[in-house]
C-alpha atoms as a PDB file:
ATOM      1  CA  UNK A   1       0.000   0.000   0.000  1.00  0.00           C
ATOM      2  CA  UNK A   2       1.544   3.168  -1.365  1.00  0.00           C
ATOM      3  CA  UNK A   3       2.351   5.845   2.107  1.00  0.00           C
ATOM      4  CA  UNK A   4      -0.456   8.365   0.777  1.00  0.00           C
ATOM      5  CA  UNK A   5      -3.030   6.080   1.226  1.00  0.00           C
ATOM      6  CA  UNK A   6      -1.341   5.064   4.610  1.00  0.00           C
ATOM      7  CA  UNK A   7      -1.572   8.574   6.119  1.00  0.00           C
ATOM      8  CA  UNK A   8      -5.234   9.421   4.397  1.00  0.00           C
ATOM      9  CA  UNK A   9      -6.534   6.039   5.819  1.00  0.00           C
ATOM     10  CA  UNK A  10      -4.652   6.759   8.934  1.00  0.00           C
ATOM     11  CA  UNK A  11      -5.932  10.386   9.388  1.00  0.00           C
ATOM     12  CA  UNK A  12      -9.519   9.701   8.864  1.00  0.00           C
ATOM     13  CA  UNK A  13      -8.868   6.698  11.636  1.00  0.00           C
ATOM     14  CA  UNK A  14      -7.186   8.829  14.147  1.00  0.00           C
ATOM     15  CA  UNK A  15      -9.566  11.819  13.448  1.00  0.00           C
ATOM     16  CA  UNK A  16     -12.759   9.897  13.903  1.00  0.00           C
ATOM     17  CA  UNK A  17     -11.538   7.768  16.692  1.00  0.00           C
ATOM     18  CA  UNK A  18     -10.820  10.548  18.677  1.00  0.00           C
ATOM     19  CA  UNK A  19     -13.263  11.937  18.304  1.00  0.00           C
ATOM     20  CA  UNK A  20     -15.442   8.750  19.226  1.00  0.00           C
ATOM     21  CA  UNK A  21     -13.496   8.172  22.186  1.00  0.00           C
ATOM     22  CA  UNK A  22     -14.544  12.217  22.986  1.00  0.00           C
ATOM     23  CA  UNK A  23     -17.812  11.170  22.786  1.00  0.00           C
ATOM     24  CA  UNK A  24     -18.274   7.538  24.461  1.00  0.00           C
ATOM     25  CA  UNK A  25     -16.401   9.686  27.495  1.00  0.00           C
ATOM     26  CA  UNK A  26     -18.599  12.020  28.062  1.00  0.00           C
ATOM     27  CA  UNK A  27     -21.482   9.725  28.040  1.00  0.00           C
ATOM     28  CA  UNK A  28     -20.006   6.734  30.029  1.00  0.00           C
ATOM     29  CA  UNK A  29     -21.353   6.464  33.392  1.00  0.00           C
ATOM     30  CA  UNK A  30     -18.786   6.661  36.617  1.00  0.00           C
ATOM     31  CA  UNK A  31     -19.363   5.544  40.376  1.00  0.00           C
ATOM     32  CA  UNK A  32     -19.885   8.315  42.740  1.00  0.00           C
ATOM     33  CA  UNK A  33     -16.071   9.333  44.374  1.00  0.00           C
ATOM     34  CA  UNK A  34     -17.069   8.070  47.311  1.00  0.00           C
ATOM     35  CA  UNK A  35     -17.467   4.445  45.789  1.00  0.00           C
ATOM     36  CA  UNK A  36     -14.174   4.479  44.009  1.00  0.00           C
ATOM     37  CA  UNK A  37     -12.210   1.191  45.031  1.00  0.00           C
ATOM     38  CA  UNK A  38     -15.069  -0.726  45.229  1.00  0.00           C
ATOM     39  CA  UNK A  39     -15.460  -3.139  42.515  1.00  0.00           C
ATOM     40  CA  UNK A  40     -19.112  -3.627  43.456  1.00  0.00           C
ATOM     41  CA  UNK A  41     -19.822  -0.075  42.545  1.00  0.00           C
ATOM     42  CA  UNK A  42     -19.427  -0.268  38.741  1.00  0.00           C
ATOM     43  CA  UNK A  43     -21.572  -3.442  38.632  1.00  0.00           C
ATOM     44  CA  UNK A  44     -24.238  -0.818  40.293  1.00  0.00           C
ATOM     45  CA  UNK A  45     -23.688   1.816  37.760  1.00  0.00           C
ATOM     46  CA  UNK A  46     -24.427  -0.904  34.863  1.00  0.00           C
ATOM     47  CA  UNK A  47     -27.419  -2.151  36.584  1.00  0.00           C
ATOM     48  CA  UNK A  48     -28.969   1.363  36.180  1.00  0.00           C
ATOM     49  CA  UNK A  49     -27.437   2.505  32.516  1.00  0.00           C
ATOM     50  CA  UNK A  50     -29.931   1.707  29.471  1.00  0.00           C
ATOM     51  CA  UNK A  51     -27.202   2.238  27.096  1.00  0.00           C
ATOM     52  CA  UNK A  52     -23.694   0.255  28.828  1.00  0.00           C
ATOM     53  CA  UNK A  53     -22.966  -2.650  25.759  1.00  0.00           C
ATOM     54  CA  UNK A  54     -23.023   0.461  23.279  1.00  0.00           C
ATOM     55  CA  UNK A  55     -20.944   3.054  25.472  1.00  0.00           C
ATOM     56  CA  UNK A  56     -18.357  -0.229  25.883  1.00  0.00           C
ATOM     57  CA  UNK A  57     -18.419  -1.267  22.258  1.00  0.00           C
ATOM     58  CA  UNK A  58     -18.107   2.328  21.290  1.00  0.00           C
ATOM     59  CA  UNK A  59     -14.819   2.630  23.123  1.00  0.00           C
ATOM     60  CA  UNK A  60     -13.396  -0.729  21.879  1.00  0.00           C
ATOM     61  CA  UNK A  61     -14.234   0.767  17.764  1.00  0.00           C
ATOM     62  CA  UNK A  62     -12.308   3.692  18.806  1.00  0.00           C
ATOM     63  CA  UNK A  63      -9.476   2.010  20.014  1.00  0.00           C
ATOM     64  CA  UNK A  64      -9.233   0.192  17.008  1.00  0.00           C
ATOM     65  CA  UNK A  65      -9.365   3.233  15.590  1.00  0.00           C
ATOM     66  CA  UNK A  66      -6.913   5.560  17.129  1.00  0.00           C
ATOM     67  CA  UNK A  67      -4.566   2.185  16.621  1.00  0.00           C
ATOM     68  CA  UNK A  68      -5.025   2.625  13.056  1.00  0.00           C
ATOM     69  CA  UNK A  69      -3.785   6.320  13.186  1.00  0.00           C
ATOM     70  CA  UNK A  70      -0.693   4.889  15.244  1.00  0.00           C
ATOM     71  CA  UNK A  71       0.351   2.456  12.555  1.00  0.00           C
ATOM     72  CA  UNK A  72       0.233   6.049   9.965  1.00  0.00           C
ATOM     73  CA  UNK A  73       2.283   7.813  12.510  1.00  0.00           C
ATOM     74  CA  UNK A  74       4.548   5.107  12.532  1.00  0.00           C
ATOM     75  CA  UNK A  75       5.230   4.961   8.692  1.00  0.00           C
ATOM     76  CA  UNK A  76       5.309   8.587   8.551  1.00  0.00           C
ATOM     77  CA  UNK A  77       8.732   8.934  10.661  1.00  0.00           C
ATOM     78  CA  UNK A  78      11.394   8.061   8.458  1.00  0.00           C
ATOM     79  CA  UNK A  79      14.669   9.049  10.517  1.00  0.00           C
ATOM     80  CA  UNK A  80      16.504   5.866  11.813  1.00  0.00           C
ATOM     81  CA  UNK A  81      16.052   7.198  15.617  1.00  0.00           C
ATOM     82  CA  UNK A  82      12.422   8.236  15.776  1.00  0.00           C
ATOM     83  CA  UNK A  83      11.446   5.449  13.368  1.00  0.00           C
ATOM     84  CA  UNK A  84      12.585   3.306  16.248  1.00  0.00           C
ATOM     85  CA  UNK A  85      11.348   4.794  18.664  1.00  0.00           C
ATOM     86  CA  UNK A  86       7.877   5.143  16.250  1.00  0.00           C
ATOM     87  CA  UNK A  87       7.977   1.438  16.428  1.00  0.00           C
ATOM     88  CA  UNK A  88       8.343   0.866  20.013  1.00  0.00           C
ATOM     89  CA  UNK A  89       5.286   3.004  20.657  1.00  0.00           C
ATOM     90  CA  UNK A  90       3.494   0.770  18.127  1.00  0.00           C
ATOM     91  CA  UNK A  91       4.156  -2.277  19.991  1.00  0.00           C
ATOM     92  CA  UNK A  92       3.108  -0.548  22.994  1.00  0.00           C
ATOM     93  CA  UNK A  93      -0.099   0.246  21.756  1.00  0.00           C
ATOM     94  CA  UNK A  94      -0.818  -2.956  20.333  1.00  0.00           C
ATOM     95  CA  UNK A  95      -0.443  -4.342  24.133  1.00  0.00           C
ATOM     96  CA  UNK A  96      -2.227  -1.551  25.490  1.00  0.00           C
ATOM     97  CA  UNK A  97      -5.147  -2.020  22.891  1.00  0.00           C
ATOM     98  CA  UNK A  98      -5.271  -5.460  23.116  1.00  0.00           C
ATOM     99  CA  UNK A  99      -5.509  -5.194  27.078  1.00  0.00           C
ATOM    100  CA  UNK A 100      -8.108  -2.503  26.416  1.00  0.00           C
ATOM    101  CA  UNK A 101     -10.503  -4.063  24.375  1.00  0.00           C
ATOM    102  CA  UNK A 102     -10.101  -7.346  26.684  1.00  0.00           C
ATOM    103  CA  UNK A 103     -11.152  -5.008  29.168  1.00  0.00           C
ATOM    104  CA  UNK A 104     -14.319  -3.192  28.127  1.00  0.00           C
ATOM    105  CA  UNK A 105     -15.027  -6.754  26.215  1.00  0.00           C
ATOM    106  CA  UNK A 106     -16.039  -7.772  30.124  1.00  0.00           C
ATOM    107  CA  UNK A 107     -17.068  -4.804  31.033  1.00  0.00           C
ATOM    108  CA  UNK A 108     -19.789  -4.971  28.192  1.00  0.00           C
ATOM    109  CA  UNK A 109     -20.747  -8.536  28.909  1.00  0.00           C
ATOM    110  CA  UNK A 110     -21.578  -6.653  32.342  1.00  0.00           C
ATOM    111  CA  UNK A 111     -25.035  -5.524  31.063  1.00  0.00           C
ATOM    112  CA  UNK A 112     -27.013  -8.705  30.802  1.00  0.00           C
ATOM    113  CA  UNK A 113     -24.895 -10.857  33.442  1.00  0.00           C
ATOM    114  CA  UNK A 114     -25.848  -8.310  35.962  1.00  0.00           C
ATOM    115  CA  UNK A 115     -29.694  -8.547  35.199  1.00  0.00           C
ATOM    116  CA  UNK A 116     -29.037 -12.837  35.212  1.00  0.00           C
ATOM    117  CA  UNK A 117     -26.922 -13.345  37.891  1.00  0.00           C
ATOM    118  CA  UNK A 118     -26.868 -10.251  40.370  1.00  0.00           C
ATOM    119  CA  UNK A 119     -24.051  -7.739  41.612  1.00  0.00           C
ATOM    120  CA  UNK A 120     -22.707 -10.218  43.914  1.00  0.00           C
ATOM    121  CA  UNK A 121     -22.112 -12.994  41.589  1.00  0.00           C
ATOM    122  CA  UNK A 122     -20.040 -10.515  39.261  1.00  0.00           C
ATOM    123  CA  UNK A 123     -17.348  -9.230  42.021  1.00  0.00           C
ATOM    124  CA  UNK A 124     -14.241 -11.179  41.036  1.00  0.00           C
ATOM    125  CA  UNK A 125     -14.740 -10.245  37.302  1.00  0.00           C
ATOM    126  CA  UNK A 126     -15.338  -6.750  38.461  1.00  0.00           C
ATOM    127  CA  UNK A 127     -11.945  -6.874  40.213  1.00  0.00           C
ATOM    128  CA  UNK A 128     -10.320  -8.564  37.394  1.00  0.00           C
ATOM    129  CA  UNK A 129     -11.842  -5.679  34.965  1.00  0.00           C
ATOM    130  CA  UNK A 130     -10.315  -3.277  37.163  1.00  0.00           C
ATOM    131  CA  UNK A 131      -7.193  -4.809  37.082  1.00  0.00           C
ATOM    132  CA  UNK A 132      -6.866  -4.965  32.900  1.00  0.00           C
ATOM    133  CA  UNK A 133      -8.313  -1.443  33.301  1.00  0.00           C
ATOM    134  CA  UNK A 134      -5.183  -0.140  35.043  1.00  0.00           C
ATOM    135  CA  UNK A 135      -2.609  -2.086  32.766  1.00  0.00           C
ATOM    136  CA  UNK A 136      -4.301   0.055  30.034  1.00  0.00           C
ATOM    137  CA  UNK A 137      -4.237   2.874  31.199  1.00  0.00           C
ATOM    138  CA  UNK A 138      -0.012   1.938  31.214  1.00  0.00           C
ATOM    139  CA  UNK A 139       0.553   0.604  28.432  1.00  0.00           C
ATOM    140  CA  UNK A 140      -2.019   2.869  26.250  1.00  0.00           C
ATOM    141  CA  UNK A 141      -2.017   6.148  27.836  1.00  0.00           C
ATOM    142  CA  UNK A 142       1.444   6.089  29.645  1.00  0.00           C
ATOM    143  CA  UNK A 143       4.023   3.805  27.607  1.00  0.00           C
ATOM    144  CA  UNK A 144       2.060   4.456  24.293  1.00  0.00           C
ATOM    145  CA  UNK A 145       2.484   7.789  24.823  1.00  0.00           C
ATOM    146  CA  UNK A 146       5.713   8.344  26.030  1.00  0.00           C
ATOM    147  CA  UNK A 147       7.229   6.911  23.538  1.00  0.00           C
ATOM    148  CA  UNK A 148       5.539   8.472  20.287  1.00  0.00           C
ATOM    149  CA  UNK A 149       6.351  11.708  22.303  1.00  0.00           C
ATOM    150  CA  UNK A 150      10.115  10.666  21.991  1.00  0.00           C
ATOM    151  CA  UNK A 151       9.674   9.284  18.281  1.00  0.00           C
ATOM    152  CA  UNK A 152       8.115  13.289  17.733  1.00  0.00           C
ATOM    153  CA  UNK A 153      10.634  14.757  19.462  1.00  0.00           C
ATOM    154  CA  UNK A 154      13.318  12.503  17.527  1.00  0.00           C
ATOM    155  CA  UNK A 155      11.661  13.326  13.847  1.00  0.00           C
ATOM    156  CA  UNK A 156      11.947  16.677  11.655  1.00  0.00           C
ATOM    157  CA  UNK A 157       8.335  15.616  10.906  1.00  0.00           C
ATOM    158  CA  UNK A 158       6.017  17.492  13.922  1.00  0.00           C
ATOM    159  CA  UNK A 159       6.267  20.032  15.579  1.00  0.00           C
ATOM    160  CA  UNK A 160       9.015  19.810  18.585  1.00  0.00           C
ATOM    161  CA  UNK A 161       5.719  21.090  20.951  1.00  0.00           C
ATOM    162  CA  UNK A 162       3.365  18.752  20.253  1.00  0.00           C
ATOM    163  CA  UNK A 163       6.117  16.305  21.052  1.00  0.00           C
ATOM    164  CA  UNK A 164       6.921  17.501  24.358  1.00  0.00           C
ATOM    165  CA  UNK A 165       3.099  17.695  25.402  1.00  0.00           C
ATOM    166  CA  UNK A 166       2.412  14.061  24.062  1.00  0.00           C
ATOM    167  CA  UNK A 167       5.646  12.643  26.650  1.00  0.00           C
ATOM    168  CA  UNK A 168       4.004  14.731  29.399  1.00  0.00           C
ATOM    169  CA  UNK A 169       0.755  12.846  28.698  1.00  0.00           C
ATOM    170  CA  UNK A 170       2.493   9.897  28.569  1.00  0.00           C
ATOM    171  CA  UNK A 171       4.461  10.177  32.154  1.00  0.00           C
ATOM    172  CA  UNK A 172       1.061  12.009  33.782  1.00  0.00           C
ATOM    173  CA  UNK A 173      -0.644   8.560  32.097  1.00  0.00           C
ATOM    174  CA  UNK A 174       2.256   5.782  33.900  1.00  0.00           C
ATOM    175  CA  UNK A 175       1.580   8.131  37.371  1.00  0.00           C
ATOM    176  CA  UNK A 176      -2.220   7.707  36.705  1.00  0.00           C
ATOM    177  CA  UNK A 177      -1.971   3.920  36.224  1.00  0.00           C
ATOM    178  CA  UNK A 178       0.764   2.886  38.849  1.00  0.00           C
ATOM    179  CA  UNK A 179      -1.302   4.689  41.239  1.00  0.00           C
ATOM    180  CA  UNK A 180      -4.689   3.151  40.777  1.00  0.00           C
ATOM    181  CA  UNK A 181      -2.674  -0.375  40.656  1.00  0.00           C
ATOM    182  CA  UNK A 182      -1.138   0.039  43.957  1.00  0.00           C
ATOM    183  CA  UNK A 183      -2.693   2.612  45.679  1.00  0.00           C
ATOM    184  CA  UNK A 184      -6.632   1.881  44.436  1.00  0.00           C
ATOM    185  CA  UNK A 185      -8.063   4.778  42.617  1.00  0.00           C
ATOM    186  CA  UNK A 186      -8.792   8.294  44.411  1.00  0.00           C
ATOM    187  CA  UNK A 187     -10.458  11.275  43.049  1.00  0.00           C
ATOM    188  CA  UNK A 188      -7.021  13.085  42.058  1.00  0.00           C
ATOM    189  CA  UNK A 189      -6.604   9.691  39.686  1.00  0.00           C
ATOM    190  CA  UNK A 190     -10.048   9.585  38.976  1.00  0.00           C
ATOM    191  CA  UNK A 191     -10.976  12.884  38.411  1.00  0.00           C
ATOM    192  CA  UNK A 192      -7.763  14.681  37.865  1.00  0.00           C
ATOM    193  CA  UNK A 193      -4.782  13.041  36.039  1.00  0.00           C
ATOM    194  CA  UNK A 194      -6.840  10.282  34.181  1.00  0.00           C
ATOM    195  CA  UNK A 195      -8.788  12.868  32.353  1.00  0.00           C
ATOM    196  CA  UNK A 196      -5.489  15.266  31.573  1.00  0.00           C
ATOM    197  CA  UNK A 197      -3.054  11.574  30.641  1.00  0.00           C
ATOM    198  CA  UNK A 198      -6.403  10.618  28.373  1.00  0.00           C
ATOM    199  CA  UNK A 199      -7.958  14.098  26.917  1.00  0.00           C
ATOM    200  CA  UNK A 200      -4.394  15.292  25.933  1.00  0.00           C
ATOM    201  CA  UNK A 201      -3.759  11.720  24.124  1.00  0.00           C
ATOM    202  CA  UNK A 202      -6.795  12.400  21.865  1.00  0.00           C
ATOM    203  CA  UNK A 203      -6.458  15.492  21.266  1.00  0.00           C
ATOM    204  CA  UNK A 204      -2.457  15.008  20.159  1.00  0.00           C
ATOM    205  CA  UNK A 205      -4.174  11.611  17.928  1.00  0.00           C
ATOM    206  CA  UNK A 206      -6.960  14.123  16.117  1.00  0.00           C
ATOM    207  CA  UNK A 207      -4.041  16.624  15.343  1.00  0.00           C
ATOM    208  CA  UNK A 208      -2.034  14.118  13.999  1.00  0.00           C
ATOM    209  CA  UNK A 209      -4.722  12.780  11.871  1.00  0.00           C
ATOM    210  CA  UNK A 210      -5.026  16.314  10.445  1.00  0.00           C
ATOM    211  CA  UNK A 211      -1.364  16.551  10.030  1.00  0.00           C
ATOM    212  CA  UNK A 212      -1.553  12.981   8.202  1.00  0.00           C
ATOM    213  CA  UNK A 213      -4.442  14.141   5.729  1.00  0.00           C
ATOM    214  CA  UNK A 214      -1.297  17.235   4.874  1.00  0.00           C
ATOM    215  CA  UNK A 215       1.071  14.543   4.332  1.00  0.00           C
ATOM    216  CA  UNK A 216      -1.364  12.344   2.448  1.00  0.00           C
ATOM    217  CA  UNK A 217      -2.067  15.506  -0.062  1.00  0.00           C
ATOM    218  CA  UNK A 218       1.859  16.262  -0.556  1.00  0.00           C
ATOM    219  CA  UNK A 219       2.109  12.843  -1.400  1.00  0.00           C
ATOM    220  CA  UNK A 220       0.032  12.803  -4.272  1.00  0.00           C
END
């Protein structure tokens, strides 16, 4: 497949899935702070959310998605260094998409089970969820990040900012998810760095999409 049709297939990916995962955000439903920690307390939020399978499903197409823009970025850094570094962060996201989708795969099999078999019946796969939830958000928003910031920052291809603010994501992302794995998640996780290590990530994918569709034109 010729690189133009890499980057414009690439763009529309990372633009779209962005934007999704924008979307399936603000809509997904969250315990109350006071029932972070508890496993339990998700299974109570699906028990009262009409639209759960869709909001889950919704994030696993995005993350497909944004993964699609990655493998663009990837081919569109040429210079030995931050082509290696491009490919690094590639393998990390594969991981962290792969844990991701596992993930909200039981988190949307949730929705029924909960009406079948109860709350109680659901805690260890609760836990469990939580648990692929947090190696995620390491892999995906931390390592994933960090290192396409370094592959940015390596490359005469983007803009030495948007590098910089993508490794910052990436490091506020590996503090987000090291913290929830050994500490349990607390409102500054919850509320504070998860939403800066995750907003800033799509926002940095939807700009490179748009940078992408510039590269796919020059091509051609």
């Amino acid at each position: 497949m010729e690189d133009r049709t890499v980057f414009r297939v690439g763009a529309w990916a990372a633009i779209i899935g962005g934007i999704l995962a924008v979307v399936v955000n603000v809509f997904a439903p969250r315990p109350a702070a006071d029932d972070l920690g508890d496993p339990t307390a998700l299974l109570d939020v699906v028990a009262t959310s009409s639209a759960w399978e869709l909001i889950q499903i919704g994030v696993v197409v995005a993350l497909l998605l944004i993964l699609a823009g990655f493998y663009a970025v990837t081919k569109s850094v040429k210079d030995a260094p931050a082509s290696a570094w491009a490919h690094f962060g590639l393998g990390a996201a594969v991981i962290g998409t792969t844990i991701g989708v596992a993930a909200f795969a039981i988190n949307a099999s949730f929705g029924q089970a909960v009406d079948a078999v109860g709350v109680d019946a659901l805690a260890s796969a609760a836990v469990i969820s939580g648990g692929l939830f947090n190696a995620w958000v390491i892999t995906f928003f931390g390592l994933t990040a960090l290192l396409y910031g370094l592959a940015l920052a390596a490359s005469d291809e983007y803009p030495s900012w948007l590098a910089w603010v993508t490794v910052l994501a990436g490091l506020v992302g590996l503090v987000t998810g090291f913290m929830d794995a050994f500490a349990g998640a607390t409102e500054v996780s919850t509320f504070v760095l998860f939403p800066i290590s995750s907003g800033v990530l799509t926002l940095v994918i939807i700009y490179l999409g748009v940078l992408l569709l510039g590269k796919a034109s020059a091509s051609s």
